[in-house]
PDB file of N, CA and C in Angstrom:
ATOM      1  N   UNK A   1     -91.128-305.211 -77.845  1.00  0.00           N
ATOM      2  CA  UNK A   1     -91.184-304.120 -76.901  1.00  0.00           C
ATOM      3  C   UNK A   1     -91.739-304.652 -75.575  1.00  0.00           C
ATOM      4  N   UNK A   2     -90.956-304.287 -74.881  1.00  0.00           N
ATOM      5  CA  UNK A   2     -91.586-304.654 -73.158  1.00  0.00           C
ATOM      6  C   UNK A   2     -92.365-304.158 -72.342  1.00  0.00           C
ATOM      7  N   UNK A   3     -93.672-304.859 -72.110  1.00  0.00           N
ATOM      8  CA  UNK A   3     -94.904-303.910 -71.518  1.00  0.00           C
ATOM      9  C   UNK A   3     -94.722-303.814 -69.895  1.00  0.00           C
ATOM     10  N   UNK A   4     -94.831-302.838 -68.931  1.00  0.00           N
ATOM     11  CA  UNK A   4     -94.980-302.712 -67.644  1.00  0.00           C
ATOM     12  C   UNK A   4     -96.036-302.207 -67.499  1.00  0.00           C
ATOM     13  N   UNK A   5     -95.822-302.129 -65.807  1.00  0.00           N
ATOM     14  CA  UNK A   5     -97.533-302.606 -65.278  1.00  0.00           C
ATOM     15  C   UNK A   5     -97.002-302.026 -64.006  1.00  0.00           C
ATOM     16  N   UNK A   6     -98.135-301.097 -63.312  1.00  0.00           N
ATOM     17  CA  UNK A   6     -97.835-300.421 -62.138  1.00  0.00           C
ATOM     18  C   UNK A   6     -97.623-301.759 -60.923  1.00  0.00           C
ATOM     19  N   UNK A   7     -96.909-301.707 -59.750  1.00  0.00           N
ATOM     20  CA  UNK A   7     -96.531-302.656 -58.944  1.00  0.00           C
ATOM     21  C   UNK A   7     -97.054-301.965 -57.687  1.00  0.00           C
ATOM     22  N   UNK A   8     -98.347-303.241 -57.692  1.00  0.00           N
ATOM     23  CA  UNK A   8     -99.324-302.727 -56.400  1.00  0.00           C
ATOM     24  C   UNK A   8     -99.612-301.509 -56.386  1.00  0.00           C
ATOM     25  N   UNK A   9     -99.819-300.544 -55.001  1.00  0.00           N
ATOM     26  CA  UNK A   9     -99.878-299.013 -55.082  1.00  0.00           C
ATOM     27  C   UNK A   9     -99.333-298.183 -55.092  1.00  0.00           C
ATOM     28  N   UNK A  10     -97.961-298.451 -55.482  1.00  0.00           N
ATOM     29  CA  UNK A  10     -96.703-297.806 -55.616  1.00  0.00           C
ATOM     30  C   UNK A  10     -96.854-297.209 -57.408  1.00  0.00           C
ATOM     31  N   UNK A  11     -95.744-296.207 -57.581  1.00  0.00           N
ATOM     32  CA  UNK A  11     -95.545-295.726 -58.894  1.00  0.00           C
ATOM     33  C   UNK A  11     -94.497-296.555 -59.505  1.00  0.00           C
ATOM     34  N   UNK A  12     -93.779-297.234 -58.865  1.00  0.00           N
ATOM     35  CA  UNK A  12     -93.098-298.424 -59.894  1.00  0.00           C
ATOM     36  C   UNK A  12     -94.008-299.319 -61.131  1.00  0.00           C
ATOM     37  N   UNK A  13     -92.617-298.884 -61.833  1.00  0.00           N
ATOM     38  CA  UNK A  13     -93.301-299.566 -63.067  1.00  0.00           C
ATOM     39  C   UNK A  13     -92.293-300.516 -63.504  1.00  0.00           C
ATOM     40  N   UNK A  14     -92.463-301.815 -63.500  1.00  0.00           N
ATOM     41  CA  UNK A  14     -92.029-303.657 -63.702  1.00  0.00           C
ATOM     42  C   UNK A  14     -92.332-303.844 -64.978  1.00  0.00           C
ATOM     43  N   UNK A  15     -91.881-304.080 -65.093  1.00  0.00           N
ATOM     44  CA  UNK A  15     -91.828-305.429 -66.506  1.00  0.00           C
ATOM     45  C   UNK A  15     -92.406-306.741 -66.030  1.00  0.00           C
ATOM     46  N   UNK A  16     -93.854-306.894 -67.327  1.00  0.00           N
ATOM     47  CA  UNK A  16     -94.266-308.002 -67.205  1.00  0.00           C
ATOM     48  C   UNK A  16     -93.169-309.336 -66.895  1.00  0.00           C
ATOM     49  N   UNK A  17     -92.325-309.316 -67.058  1.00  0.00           N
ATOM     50  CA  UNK A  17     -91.696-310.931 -67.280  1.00  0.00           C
ATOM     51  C   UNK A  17     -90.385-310.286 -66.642  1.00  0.00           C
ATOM     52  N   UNK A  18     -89.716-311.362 -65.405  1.00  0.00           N
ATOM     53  CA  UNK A  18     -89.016-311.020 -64.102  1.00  0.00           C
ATOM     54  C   UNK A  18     -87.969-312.246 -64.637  1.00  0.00           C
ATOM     55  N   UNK A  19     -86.823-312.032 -63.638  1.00  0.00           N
ATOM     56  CA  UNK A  19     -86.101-313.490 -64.017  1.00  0.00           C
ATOM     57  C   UNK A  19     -86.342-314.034 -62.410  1.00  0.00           C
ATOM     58  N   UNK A  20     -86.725-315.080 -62.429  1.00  0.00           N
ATOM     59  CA  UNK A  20     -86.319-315.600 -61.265  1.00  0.00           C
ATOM     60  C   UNK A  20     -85.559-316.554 -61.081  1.00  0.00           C
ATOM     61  N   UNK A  21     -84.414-316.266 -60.176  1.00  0.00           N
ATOM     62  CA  UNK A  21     -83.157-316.933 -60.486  1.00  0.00           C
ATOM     63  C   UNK A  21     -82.411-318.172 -59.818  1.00  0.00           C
ATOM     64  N   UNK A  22     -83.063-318.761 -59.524  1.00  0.00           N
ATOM     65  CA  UNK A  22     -83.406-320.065 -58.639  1.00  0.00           C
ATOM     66  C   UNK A  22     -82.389-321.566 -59.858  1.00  0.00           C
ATOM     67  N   UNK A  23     -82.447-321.081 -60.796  1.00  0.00           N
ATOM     68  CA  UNK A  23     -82.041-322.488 -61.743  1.00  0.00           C
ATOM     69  C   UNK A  23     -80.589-321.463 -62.075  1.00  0.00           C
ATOM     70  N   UNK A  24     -79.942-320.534 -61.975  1.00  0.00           N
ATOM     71  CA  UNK A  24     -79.151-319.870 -62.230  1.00  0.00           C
ATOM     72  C   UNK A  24     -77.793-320.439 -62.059  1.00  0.00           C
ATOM     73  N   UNK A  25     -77.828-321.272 -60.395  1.00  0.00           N
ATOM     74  CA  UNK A  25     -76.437-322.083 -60.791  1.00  0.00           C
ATOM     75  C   UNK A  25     -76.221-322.962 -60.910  1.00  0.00           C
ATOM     76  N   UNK A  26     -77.280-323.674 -61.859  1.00  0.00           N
ATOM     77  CA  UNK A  26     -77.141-324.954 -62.838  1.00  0.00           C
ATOM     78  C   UNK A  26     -76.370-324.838 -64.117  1.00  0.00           C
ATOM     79  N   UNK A  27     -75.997-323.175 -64.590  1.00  0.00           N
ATOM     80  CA  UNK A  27     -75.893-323.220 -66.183  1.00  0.00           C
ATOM     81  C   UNK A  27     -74.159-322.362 -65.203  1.00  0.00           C
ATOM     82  N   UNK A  28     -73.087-322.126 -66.123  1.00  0.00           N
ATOM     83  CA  UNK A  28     -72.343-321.874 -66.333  1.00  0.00           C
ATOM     84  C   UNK A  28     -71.869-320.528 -65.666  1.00  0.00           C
ATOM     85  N   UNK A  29     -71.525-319.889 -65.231  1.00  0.00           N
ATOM     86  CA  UNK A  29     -71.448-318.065 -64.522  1.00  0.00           C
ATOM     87  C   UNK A  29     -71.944-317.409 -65.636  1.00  0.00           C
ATOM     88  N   UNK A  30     -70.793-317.331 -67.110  1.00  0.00           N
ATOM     89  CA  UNK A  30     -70.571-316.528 -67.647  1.00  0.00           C
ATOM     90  C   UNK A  30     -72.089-317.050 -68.653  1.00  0.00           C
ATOM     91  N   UNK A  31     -72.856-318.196 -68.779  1.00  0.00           N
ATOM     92  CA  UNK A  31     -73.974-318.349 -69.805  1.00  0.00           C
ATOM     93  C   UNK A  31     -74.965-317.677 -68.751  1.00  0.00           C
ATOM     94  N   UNK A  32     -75.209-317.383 -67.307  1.00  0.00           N
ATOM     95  CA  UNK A  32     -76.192-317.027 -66.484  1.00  0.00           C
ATOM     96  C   UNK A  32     -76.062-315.490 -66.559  1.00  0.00           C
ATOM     97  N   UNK A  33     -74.620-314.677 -66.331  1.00  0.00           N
ATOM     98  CA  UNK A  33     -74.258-313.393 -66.829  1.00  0.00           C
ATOM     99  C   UNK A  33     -74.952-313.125 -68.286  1.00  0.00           C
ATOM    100  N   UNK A  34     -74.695-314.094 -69.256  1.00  0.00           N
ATOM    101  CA  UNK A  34     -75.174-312.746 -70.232  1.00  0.00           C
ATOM    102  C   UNK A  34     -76.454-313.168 -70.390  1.00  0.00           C
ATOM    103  N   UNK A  35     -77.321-314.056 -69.847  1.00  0.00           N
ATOM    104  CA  UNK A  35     -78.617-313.959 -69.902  1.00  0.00           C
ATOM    105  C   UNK A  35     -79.436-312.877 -69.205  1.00  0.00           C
ATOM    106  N   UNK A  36     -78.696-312.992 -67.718  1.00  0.00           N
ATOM    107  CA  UNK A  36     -79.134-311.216 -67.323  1.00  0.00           C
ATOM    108  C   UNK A  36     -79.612-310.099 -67.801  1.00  0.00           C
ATOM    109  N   UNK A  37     -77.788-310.126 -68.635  1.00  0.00           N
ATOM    110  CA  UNK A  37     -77.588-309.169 -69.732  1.00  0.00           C
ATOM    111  C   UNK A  37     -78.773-308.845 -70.520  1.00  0.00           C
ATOM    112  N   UNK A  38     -78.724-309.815 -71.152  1.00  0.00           N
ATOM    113  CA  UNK A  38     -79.521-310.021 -72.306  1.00  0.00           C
ATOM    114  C   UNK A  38     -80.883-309.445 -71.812  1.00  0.00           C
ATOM    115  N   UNK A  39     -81.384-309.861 -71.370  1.00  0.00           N
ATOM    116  CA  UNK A  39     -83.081-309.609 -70.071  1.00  0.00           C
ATOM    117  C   UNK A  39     -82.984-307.945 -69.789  1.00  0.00           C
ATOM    118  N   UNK A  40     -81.750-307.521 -69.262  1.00  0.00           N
ATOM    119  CA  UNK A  40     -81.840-306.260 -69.137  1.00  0.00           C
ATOM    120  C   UNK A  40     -81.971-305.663 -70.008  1.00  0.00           C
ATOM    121  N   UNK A  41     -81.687-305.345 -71.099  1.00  0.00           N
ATOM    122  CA  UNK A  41     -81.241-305.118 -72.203  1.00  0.00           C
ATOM    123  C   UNK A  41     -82.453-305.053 -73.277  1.00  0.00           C
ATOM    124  N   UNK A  42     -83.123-306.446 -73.046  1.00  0.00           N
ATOM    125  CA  UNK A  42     -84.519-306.001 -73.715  1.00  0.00           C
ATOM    126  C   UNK A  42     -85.758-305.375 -72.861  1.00  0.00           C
ATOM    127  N   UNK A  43     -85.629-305.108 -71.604  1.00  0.00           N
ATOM    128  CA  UNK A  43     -86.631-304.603 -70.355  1.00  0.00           C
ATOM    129  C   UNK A  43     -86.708-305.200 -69.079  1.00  0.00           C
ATOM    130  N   UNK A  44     -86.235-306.072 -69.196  1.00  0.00           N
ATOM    131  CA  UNK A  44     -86.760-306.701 -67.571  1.00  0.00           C
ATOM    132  C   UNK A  44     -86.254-305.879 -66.899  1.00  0.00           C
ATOM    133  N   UNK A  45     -86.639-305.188 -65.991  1.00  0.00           N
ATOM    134  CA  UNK A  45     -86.083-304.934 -64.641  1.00  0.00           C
ATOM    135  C   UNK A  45     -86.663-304.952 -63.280  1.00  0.00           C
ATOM    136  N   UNK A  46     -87.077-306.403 -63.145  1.00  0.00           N
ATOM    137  CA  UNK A  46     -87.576-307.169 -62.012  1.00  0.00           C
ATOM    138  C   UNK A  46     -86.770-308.674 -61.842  1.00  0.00           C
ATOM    139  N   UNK A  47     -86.220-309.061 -60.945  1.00  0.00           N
ATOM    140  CA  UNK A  47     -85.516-309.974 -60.724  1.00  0.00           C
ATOM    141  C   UNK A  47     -85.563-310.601 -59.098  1.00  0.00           C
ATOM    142  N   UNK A  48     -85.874-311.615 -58.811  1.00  0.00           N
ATOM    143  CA  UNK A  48     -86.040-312.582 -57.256  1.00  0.00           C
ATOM    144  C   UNK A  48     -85.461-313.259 -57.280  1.00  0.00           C
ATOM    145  N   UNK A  49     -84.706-313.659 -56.293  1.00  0.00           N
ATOM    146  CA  UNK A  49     -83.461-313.796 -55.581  1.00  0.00           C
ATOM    147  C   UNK A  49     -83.634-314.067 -53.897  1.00  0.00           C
ATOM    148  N   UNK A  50     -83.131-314.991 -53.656  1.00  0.00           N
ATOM    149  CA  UNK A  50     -83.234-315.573 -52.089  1.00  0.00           C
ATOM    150  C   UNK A  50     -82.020-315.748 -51.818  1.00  0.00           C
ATOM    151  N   UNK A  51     -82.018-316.337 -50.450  1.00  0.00           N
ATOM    152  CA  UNK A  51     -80.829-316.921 -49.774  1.00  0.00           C
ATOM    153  C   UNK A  51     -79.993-318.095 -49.991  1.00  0.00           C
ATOM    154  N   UNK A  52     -81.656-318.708 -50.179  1.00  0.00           N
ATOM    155  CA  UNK A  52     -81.225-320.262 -50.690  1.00  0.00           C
ATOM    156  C   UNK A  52     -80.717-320.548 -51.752  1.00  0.00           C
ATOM    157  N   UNK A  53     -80.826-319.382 -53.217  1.00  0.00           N
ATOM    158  CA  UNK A  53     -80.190-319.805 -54.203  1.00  0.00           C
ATOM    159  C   UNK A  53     -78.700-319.437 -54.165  1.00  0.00           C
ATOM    160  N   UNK A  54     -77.984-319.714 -53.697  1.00  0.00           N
ATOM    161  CA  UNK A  54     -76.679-320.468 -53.460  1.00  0.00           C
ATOM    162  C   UNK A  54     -76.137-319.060 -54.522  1.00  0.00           C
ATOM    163  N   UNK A  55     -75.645-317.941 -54.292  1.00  0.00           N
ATOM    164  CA  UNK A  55     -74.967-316.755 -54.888  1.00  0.00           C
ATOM    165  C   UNK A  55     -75.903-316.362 -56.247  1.00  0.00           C
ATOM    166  N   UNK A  56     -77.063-316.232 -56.482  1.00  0.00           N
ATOM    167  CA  UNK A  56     -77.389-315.860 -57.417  1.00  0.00           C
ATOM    168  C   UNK A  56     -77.325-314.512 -57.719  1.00  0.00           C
ATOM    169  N   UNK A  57     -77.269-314.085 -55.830  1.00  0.00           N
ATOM    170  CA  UNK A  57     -77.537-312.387 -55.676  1.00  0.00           C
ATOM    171  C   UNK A  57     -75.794-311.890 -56.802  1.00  0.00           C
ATOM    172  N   UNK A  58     -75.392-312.411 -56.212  1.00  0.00           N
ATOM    173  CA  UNK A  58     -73.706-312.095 -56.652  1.00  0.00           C
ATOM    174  C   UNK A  58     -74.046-312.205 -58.438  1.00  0.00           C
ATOM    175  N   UNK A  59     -74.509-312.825 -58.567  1.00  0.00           N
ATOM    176  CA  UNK A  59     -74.656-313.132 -60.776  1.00  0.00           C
ATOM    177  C   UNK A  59     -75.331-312.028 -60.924  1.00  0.00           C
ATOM    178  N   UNK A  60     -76.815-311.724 -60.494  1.00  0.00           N
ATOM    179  CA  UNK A  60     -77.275-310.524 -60.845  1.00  0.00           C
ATOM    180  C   UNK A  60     -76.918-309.249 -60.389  1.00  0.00           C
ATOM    181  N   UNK A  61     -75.894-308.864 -58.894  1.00  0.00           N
ATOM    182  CA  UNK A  61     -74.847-307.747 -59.108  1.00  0.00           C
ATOM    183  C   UNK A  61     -73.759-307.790 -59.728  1.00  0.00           C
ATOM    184  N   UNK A  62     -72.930-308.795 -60.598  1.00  0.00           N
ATOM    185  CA  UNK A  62     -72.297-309.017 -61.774  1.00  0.00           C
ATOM    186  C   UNK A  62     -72.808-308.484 -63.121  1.00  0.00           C
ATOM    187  N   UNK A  63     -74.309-309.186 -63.315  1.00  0.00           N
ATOM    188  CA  UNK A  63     -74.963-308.633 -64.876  1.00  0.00           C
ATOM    189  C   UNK A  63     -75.275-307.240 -64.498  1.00  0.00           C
ATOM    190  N   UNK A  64     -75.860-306.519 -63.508  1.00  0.00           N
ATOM    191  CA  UNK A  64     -75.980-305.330 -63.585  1.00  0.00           C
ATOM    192  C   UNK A  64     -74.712-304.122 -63.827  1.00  0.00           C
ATOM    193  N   UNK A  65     -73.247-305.042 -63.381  1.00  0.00           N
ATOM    194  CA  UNK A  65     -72.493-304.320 -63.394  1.00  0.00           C
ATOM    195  C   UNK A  65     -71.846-304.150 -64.568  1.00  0.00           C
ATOM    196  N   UNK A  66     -72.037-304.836 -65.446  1.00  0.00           N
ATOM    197  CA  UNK A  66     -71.816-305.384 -66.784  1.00  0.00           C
ATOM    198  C   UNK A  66     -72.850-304.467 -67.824  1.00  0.00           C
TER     199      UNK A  66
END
């Protein structure tokens, strides 16, 4: 079961454990898709994402769309 935790002074509530997706296009599209998946699926719904990682944004609006 996935524990969250209020985020700063806001009423959002995170999931301890985020993906951060920086090593994302080292592994395969479709093995980085269902890891998403997978992450969503058991709670995560916190995920970081930059510029520099070279389309990661695009994998995680793929797994969400999925």
């Amino acid at each position: 079961m996935m524990t969250y935790r209020r985020l700063g002074r806001t009423n959002l509530r995170v999931s301890v454990i985020g993906f951060g997706t920086c090593q994302l296009r080292m592994v395969p599209e479709q093995r980085a898709i269902d890891t998403l998946t997978r992450g969503f699926s058991l709670g995560v719904n916190i995920v970081h994402t930059a510029p520099d990682y070279a389309g990661a944004d695009d994998l995680v609006a793929e797994a969400v769309r999925a």
